[in-house]
C-alpha atoms as a PDB file:
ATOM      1  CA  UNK A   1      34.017  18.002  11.174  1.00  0.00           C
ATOM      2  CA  UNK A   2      31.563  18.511   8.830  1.00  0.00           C
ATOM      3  CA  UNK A   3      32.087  14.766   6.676  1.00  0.00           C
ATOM      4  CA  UNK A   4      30.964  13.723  10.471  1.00  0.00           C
ATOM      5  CA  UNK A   5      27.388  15.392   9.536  1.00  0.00           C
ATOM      6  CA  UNK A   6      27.321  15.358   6.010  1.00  0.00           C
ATOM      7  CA  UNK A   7      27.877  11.534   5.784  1.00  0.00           C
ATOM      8  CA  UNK A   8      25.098  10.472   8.252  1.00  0.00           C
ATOM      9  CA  UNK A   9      23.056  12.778   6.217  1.00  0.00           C
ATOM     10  CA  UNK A  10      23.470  11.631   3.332  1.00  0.00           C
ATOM     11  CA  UNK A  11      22.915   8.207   3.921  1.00  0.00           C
ATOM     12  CA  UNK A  12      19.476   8.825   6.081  1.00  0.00           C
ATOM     13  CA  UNK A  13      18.408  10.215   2.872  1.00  0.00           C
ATOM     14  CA  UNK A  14      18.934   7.336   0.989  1.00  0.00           C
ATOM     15  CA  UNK A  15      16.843   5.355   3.169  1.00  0.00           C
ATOM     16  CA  UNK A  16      14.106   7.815   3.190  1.00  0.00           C
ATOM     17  CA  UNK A  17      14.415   7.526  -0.643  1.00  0.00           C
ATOM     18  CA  UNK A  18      14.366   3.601  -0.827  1.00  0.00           C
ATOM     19  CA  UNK A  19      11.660   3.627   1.489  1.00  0.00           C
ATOM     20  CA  UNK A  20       9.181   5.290  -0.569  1.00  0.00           C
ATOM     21  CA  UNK A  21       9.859   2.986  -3.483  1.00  0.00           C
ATOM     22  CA  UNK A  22       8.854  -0.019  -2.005  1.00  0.00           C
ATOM     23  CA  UNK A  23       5.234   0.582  -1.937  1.00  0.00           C
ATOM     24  CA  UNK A  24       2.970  -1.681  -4.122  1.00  0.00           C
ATOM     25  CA  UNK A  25      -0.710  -0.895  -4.714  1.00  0.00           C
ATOM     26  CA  UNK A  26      -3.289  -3.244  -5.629  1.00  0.00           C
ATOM     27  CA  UNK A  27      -6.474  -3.157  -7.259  1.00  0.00           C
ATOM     28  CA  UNK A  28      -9.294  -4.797  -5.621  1.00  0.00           C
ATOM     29  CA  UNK A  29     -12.191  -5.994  -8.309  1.00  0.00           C
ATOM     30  CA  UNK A  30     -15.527  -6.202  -7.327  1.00  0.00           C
ATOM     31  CA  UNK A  31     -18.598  -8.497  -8.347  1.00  0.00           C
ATOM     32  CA  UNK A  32     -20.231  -5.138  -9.391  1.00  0.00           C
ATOM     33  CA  UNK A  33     -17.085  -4.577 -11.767  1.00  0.00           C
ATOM     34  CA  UNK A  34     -15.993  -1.672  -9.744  1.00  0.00           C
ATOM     35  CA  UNK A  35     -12.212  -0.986  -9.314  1.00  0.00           C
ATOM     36  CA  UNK A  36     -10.826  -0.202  -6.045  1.00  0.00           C
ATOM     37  CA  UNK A  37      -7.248   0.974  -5.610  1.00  0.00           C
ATOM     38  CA  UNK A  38      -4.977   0.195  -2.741  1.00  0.00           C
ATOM     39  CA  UNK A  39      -2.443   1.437  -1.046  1.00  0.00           C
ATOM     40  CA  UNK A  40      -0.572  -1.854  -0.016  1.00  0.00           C
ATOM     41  CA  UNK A  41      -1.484  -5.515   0.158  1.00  0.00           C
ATOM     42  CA  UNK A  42      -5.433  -5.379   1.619  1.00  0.00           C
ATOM     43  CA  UNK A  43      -5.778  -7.632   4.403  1.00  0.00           C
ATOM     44  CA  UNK A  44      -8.434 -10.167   5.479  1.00  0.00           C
ATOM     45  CA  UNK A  45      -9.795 -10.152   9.206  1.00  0.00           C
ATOM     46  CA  UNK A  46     -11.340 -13.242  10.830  1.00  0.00           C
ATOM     47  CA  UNK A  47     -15.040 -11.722  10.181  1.00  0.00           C
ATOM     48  CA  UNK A  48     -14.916 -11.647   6.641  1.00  0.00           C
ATOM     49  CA  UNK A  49     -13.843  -8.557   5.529  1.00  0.00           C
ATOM     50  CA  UNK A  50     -10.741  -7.295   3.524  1.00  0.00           C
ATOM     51  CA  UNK A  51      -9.322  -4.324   4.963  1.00  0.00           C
ATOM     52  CA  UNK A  52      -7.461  -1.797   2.758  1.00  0.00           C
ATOM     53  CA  UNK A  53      -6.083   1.746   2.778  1.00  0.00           C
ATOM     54  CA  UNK A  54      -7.412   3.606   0.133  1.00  0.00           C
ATOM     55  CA  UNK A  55      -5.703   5.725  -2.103  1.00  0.00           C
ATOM     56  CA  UNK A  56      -6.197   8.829   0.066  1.00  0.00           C
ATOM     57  CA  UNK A  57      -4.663   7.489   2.845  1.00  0.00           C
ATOM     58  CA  UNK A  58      -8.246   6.219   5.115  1.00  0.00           C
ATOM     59  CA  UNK A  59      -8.991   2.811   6.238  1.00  0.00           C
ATOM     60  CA  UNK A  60     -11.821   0.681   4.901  1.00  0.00           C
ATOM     61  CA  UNK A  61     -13.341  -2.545   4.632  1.00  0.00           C
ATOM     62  CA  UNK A  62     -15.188  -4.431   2.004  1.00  0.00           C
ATOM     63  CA  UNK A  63     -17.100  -7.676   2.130  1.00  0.00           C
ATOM     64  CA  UNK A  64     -14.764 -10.466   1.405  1.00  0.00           C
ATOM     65  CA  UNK A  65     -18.291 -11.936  -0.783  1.00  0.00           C
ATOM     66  CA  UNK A  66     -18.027  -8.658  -2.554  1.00  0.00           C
ATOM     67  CA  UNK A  67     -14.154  -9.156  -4.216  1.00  0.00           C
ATOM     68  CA  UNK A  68     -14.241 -11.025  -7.221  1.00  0.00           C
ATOM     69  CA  UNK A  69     -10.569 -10.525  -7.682  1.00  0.00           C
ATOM     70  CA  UNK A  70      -7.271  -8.997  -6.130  1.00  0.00           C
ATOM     71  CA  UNK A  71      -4.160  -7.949  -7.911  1.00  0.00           C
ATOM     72  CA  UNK A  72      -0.712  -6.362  -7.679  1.00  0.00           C
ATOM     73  CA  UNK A  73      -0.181  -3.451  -9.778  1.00  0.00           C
ATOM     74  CA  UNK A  74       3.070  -3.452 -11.539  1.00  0.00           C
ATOM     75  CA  UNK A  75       5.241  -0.268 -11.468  1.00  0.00           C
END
């Protein structure tokens, strides 16, 4: 009885774990050589803005004229 709750335990856990290494930041680089971090691939809406979630979790938007660059941040 209990390898019927241990095992489907177990293996939710493993997902949870796998889940939370899949995450890939990127670092946004502005014209003003500032570096902005986010917290998955930013994404740009139809009025000209890249959308990102910051690295404490809150939305916000920058002026696609603004970005000089975009990049993946290995792990």
């Amino acid at each position: 009885m209990k390898k019927l709750i241990i095992l489907p335990m177990a293996a939710v856990l493993c997902l949870a774990a796998l889940t939370g290494c899949t995450r890939t930041s990127y670092a946004i680089h502005t014209n003003d050589a500032r570096t902005i971090i986010s917290d998955g691939k930013p994404k740009e809406t139809d009025t000209g803005m890249l959308g990102y979630t910051d690295a404490n979790g809150v939305k916000q938007q920058i002026n696609k004229s603004e970005v000089k660059e975009v990049s993946e941040i290995p792990n």
